[in-house]
N, C-alpha and C. Protein backbone atom coordinates (compact mmCIF):
# COMPACT_ATOMS: atom_id res chain seq x y z
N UNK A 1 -151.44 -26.98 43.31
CA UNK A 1 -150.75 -25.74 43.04
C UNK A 1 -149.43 -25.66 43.82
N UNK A 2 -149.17 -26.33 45.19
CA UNK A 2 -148.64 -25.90 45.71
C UNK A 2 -146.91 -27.20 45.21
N UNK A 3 -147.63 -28.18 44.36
CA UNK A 3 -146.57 -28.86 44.17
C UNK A 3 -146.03 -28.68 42.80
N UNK A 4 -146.71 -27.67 42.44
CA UNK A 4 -146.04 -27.00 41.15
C UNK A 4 -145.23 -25.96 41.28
N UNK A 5 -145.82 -25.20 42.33
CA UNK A 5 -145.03 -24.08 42.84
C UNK A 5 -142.98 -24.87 43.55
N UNK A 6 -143.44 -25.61 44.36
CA UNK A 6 -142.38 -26.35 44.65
C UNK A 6 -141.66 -27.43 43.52
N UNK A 7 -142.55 -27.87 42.68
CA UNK A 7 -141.36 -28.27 41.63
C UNK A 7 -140.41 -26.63 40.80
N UNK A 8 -141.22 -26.15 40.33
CA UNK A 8 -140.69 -25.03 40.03
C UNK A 8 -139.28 -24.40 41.00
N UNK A 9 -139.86 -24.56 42.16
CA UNK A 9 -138.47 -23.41 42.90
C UNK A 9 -137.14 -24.62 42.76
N UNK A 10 -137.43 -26.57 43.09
CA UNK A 10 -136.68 -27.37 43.06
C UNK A 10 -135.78 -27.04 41.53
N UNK A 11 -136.36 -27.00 40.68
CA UNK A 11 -135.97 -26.65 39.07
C UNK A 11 -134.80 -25.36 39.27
N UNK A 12 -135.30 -24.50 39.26
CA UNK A 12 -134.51 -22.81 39.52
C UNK A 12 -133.34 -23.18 40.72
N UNK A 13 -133.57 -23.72 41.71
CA UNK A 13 -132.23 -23.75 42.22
C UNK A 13 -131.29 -24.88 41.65
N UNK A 14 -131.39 -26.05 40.82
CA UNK A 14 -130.73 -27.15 40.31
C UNK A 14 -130.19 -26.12 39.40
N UNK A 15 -131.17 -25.26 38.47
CA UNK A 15 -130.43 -24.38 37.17
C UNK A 15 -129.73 -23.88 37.69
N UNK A 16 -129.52 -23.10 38.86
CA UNK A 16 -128.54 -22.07 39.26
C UNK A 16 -127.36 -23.08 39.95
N UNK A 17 -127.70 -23.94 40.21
CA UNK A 17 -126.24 -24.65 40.67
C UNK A 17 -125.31 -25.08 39.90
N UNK A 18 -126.29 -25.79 38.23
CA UNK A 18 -125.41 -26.56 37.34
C UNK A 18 -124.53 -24.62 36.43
N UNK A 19 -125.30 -23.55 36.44
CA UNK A 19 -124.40 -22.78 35.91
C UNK A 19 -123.59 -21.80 37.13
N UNK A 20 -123.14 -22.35 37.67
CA UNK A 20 -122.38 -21.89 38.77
C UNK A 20 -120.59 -22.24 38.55
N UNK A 21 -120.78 -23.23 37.80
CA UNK A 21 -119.49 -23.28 36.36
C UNK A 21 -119.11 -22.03 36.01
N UNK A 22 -120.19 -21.62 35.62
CA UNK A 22 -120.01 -20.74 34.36
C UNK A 22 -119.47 -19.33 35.07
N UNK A 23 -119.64 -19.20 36.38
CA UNK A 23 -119.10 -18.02 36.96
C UNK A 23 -117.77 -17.66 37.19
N UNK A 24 -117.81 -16.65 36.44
CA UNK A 24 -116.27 -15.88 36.44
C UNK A 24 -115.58 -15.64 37.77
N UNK A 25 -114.29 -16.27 38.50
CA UNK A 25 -113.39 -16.47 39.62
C UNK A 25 -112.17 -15.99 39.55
N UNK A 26 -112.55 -14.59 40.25
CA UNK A 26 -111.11 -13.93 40.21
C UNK A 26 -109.75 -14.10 41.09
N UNK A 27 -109.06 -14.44 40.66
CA UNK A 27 -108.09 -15.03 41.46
C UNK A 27 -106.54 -14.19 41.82
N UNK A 28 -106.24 -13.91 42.89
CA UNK A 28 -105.72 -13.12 44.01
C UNK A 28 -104.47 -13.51 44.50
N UNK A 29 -103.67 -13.77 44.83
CA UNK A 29 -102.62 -13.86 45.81
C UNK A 29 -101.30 -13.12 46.30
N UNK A 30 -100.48 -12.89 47.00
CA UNK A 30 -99.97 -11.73 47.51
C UNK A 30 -98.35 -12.54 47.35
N UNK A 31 -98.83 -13.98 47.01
CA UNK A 31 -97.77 -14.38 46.61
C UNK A 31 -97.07 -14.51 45.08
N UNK A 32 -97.80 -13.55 44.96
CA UNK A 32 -97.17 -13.59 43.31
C UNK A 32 -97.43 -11.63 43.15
N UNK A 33 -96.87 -11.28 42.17
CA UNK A 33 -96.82 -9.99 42.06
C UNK A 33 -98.17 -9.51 41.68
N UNK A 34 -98.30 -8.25 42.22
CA UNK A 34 -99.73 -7.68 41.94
C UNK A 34 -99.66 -6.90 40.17
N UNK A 35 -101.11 -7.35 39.51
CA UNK A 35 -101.45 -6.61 38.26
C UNK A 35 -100.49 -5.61 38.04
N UNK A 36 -99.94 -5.00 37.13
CA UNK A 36 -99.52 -3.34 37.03
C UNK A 36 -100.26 -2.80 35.62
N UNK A 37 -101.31 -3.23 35.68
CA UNK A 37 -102.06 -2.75 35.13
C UNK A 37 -103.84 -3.11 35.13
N UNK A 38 -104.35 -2.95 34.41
CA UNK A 38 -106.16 -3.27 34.31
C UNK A 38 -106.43 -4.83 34.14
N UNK A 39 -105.57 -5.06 34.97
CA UNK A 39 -105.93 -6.93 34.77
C UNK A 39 -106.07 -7.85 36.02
N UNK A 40 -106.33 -8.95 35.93
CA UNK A 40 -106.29 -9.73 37.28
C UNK A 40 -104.72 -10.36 36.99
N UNK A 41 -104.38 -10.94 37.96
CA UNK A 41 -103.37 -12.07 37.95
C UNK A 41 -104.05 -13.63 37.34
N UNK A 42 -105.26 -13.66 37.83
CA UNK A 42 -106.03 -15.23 36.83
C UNK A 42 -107.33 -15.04 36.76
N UNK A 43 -108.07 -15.51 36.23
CA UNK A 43 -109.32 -15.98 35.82
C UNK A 43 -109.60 -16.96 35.74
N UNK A 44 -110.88 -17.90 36.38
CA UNK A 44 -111.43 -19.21 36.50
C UNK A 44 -112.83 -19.20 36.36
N UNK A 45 -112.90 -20.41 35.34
CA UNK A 45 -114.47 -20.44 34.43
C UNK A 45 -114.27 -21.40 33.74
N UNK A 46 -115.26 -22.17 34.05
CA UNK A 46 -115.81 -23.24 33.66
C UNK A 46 -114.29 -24.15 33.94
N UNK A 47 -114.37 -24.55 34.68
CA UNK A 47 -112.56 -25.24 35.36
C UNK A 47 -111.41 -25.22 34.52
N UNK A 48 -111.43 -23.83 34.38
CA UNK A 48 -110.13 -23.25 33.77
C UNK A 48 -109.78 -22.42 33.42
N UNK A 49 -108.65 -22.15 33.97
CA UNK A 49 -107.77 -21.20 34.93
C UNK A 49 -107.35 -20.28 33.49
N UNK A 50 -107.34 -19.33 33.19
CA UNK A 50 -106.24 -18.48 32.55
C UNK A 50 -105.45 -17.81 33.50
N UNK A 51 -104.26 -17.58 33.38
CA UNK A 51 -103.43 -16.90 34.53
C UNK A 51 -102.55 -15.82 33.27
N UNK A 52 -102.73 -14.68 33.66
CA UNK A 52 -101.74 -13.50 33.04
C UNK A 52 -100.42 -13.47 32.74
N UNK A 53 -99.99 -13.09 31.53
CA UNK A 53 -98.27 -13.25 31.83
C UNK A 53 -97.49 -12.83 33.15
N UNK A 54 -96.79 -13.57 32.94
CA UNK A 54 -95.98 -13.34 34.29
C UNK A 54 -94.84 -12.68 33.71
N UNK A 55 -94.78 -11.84 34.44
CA UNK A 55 -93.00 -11.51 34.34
C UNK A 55 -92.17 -11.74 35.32
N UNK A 56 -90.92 -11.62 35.80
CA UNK A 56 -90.07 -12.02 36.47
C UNK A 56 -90.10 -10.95 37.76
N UNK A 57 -91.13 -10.39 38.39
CA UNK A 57 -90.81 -9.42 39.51
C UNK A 57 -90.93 -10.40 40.84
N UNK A 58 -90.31 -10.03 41.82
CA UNK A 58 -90.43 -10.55 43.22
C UNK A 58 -91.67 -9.76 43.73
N UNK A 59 -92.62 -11.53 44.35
CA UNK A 59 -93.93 -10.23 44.82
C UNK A 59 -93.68 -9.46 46.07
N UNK A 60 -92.20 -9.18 46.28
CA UNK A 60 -92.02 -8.82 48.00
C UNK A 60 -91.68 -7.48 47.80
N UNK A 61 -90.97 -7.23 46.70
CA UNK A 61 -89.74 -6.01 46.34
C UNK A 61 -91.08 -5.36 45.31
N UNK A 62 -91.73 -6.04 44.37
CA UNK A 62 -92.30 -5.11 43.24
C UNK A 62 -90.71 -5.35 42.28
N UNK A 63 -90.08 -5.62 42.01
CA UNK A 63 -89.17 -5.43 41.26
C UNK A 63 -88.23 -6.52 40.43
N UNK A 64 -87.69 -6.38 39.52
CA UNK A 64 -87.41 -7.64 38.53
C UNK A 64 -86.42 -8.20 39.40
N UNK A 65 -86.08 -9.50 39.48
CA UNK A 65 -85.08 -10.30 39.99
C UNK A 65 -83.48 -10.27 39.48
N UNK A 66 -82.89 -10.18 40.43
CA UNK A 66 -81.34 -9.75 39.66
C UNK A 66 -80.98 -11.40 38.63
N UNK A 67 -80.08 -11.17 37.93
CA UNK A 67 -79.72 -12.37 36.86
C UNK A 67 -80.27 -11.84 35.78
N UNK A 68 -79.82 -13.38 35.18
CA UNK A 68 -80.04 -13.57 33.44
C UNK A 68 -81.62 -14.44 33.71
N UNK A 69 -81.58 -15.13 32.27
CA UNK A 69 -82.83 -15.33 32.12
C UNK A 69 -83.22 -16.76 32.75
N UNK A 70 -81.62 -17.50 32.95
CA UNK A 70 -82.57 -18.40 34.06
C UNK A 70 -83.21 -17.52 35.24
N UNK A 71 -82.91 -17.36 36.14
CA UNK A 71 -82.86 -16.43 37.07
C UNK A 71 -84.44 -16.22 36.86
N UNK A 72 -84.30 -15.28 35.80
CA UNK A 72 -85.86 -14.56 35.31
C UNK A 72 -86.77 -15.67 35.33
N UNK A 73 -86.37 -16.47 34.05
CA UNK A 73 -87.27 -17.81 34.04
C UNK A 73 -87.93 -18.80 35.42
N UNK A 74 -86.74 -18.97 36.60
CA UNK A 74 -87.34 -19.25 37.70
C UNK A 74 -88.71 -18.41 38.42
N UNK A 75 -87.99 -17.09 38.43
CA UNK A 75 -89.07 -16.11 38.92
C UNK A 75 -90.53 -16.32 38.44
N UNK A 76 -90.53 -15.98 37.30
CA UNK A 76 -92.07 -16.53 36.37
C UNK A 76 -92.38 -17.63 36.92
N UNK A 77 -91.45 -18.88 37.19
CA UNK A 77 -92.46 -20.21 37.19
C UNK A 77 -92.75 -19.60 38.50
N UNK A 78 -92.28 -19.56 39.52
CA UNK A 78 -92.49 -19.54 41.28
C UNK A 78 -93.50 -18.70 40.82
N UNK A 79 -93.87 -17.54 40.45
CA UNK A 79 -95.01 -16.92 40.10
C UNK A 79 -95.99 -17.26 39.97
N UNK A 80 -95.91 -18.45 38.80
CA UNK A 80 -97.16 -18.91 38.27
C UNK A 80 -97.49 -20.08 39.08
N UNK A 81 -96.41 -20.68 39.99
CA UNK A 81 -97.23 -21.97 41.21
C UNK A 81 -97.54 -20.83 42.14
N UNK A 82 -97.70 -19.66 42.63
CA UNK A 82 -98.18 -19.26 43.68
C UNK A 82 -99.63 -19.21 43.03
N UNK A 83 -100.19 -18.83 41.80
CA UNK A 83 -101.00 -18.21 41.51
C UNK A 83 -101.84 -19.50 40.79
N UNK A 84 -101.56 -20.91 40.73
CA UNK A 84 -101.83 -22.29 40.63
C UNK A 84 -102.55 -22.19 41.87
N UNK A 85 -101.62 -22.59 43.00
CA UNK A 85 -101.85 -23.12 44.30
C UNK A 85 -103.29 -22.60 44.41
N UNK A 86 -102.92 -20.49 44.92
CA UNK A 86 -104.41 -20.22 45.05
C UNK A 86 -105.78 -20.72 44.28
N UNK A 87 -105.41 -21.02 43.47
CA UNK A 87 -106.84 -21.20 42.91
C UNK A 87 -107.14 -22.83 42.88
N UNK A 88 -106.30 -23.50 43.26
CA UNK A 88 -106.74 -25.04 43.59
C UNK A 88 -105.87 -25.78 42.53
N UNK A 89 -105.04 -25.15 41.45
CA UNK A 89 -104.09 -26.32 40.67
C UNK A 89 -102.81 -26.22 40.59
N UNK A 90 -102.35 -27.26 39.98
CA UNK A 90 -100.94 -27.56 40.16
C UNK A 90 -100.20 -27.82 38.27
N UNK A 91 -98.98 -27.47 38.46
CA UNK A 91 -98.84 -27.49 37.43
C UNK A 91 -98.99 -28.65 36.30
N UNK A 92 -99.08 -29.78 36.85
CA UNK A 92 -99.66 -30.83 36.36
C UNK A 92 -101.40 -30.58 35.92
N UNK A 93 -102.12 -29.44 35.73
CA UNK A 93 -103.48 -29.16 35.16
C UNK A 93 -102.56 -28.24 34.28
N UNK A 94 -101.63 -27.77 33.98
CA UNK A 94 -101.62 -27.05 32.93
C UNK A 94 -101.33 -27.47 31.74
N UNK A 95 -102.17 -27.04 30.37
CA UNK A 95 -102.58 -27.72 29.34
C UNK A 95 -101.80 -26.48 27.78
N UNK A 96 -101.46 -25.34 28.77
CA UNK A 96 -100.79 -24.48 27.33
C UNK A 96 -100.00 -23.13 28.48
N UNK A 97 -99.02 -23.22 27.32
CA UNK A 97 -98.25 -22.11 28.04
C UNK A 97 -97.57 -21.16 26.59
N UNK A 98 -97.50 -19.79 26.71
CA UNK A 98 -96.66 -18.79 25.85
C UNK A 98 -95.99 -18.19 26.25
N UNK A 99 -94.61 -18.47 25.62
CA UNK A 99 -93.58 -17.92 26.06
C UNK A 99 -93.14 -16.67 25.69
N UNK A 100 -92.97 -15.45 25.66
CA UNK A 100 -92.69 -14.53 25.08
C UNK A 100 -91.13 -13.97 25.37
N UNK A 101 -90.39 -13.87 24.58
CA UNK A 101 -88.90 -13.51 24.74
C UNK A 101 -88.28 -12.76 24.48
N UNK A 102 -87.77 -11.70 25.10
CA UNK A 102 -87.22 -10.59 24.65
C UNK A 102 -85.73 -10.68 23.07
N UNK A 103 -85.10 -11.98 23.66
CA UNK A 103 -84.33 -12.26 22.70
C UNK A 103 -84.46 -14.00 22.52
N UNK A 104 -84.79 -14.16 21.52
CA UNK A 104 -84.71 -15.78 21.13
C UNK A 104 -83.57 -16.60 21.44
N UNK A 105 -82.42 -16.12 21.61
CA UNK A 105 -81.13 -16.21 22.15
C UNK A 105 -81.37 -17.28 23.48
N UNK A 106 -81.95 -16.66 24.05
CA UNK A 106 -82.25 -17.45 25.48
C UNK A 106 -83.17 -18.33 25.67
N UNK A 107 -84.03 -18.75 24.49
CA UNK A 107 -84.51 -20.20 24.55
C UNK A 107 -84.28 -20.82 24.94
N UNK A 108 -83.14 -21.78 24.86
CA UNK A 108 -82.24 -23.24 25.53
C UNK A 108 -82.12 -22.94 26.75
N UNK A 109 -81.53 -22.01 27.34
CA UNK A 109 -81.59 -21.49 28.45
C UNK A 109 -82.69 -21.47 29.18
N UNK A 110 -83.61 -20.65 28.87
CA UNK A 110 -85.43 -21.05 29.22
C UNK A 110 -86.01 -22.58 29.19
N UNK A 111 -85.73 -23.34 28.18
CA UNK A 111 -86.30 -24.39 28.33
C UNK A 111 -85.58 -25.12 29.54
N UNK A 112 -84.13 -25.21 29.73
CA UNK A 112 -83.82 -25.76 31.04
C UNK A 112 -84.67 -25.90 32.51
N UNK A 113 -85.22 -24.31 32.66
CA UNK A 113 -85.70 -24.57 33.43
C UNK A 113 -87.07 -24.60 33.57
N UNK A 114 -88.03 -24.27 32.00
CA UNK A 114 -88.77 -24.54 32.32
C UNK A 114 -88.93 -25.95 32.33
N UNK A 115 -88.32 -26.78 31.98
CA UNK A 115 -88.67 -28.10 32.12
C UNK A 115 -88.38 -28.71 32.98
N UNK A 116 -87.84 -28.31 33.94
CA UNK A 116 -87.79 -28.84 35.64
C UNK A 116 -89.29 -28.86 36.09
N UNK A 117 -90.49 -27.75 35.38
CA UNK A 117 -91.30 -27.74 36.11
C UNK A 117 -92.30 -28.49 35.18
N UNK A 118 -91.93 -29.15 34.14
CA UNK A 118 -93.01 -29.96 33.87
C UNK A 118 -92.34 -31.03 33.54
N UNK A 119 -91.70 -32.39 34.23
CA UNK A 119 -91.10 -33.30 34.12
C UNK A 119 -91.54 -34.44 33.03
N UNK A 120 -93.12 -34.29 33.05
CA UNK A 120 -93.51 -35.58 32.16
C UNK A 120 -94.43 -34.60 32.07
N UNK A 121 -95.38 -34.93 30.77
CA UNK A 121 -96.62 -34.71 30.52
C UNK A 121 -96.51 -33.34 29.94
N UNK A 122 -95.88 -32.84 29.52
CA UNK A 122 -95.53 -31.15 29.07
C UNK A 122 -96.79 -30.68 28.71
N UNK A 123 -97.32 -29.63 28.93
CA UNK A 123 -98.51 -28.48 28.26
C UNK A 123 -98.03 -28.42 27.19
N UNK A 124 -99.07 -28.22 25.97
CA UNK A 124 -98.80 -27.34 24.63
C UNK A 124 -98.10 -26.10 24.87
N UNK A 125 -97.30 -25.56 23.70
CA UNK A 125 -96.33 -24.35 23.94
C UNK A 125 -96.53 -23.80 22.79
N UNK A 126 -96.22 -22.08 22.69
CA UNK A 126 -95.56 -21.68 22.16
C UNK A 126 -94.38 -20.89 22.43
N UNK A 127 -93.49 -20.20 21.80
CA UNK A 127 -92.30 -19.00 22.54
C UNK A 127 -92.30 -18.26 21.44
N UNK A 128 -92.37 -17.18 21.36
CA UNK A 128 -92.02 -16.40 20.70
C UNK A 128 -90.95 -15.19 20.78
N UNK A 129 -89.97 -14.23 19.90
CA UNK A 129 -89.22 -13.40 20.43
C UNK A 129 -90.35 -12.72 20.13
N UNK A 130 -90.03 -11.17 21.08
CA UNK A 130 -90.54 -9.46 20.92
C UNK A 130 -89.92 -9.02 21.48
N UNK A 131 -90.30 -7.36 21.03
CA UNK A 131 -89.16 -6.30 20.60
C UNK A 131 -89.03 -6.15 22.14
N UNK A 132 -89.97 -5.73 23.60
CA UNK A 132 -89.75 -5.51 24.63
C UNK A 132 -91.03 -6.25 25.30
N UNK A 133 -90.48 -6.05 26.42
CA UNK A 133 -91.78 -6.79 27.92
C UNK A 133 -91.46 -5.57 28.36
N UNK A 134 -92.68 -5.78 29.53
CA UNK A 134 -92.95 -4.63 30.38
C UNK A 134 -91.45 -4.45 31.33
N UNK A 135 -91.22 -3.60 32.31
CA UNK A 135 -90.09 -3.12 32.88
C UNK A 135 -88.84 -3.87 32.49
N UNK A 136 -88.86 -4.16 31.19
CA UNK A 136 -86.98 -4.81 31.04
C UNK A 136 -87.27 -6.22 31.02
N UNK A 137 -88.31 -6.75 30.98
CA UNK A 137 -88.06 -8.29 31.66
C UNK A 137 -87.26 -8.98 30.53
N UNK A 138 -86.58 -9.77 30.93
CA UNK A 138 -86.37 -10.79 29.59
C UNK A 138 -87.30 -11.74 29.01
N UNK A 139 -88.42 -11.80 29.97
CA UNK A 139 -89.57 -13.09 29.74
C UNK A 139 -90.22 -12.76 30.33
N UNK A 140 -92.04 -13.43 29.74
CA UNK A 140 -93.47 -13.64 30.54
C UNK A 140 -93.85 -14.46 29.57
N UNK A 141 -94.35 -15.71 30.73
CA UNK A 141 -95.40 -16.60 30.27
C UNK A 141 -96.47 -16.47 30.74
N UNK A 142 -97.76 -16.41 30.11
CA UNK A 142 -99.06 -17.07 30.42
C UNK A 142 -99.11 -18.15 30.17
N UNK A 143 -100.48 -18.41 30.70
CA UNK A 143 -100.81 -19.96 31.20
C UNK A 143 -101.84 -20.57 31.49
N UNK A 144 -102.58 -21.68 31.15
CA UNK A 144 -103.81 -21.69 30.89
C UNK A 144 -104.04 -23.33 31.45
N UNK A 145 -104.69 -23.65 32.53
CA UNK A 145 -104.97 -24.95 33.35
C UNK A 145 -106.36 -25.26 33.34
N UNK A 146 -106.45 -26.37 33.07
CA UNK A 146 -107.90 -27.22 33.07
C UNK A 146 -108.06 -28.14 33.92
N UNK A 147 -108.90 -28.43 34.44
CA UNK A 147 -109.26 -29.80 35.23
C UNK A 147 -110.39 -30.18 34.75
């Protein structure tokens, strides 16, 4: 009895370790701007990361970064490596990114720099224009990393 009882508890803790994946990891940092709304900054499950659009605010000020849309566009990426780092990846795990654009105009412009930050190996993309982003931004990408 007693080595049934002990296979049993050996069983229940192996189950609870292999779905320990599966647990939802909310992810935090003070280096990137806080939610302004009902959301996290990322989510991690099952080793991979969703991270929230970013928009272009400084996480020091709360407030959009002066410039155009490079400018902006930098802001977002530095955003989205603070909010990488914390959770253990680098932009080299990221596997999709959406671009959202206030004016399509500034594509070429955007891609400049986003492609400083992915030199080889680019994530899947999309960009799209819309009518507005939250406080004025010219841009937010989300972003989505796997390991």
């Amino acid at each position: 009895m007693k080595q049934i009882l002990f296979f049993l508890l050996i069983l229940l803790m192996f189950s609870s370790m292999k779905n320990s994946d599966n647990m939802k990891r909310i992810i935090k940092t003070e280096n990137a701007p806080a939610a302004i709304g009902p959301y996290s900054q990322a989510i991690e499950i099952n080793n991979t990361l969703y991270i929230s659009g970013q928009i272009p605010l400084d996480p020091k000020t709360g407030s959009i970064v002066a410039g155009g849309i490079k400018e902006q566009t930098e802001q977002v990426m530095k955003n989205i490596a603070a909010i990488l780092d914390e959770a253990g990846y680098s932009f080299s795990d990221v596997v999709k990114s959406t671009c959202l654009l206030s004016d399509i105009s500034n594509f070429v412009a955007m891609n400049e720099v986003y492609a400083e930050y992915y030199p080889v190996n680019p994530p899947a993309r999309a960009a799209f224009a819309v009518k507005d982003l939250p406080k004025g931004a010219l841009i937010e990408i989300e972003t989505i990393a796997a390991k």
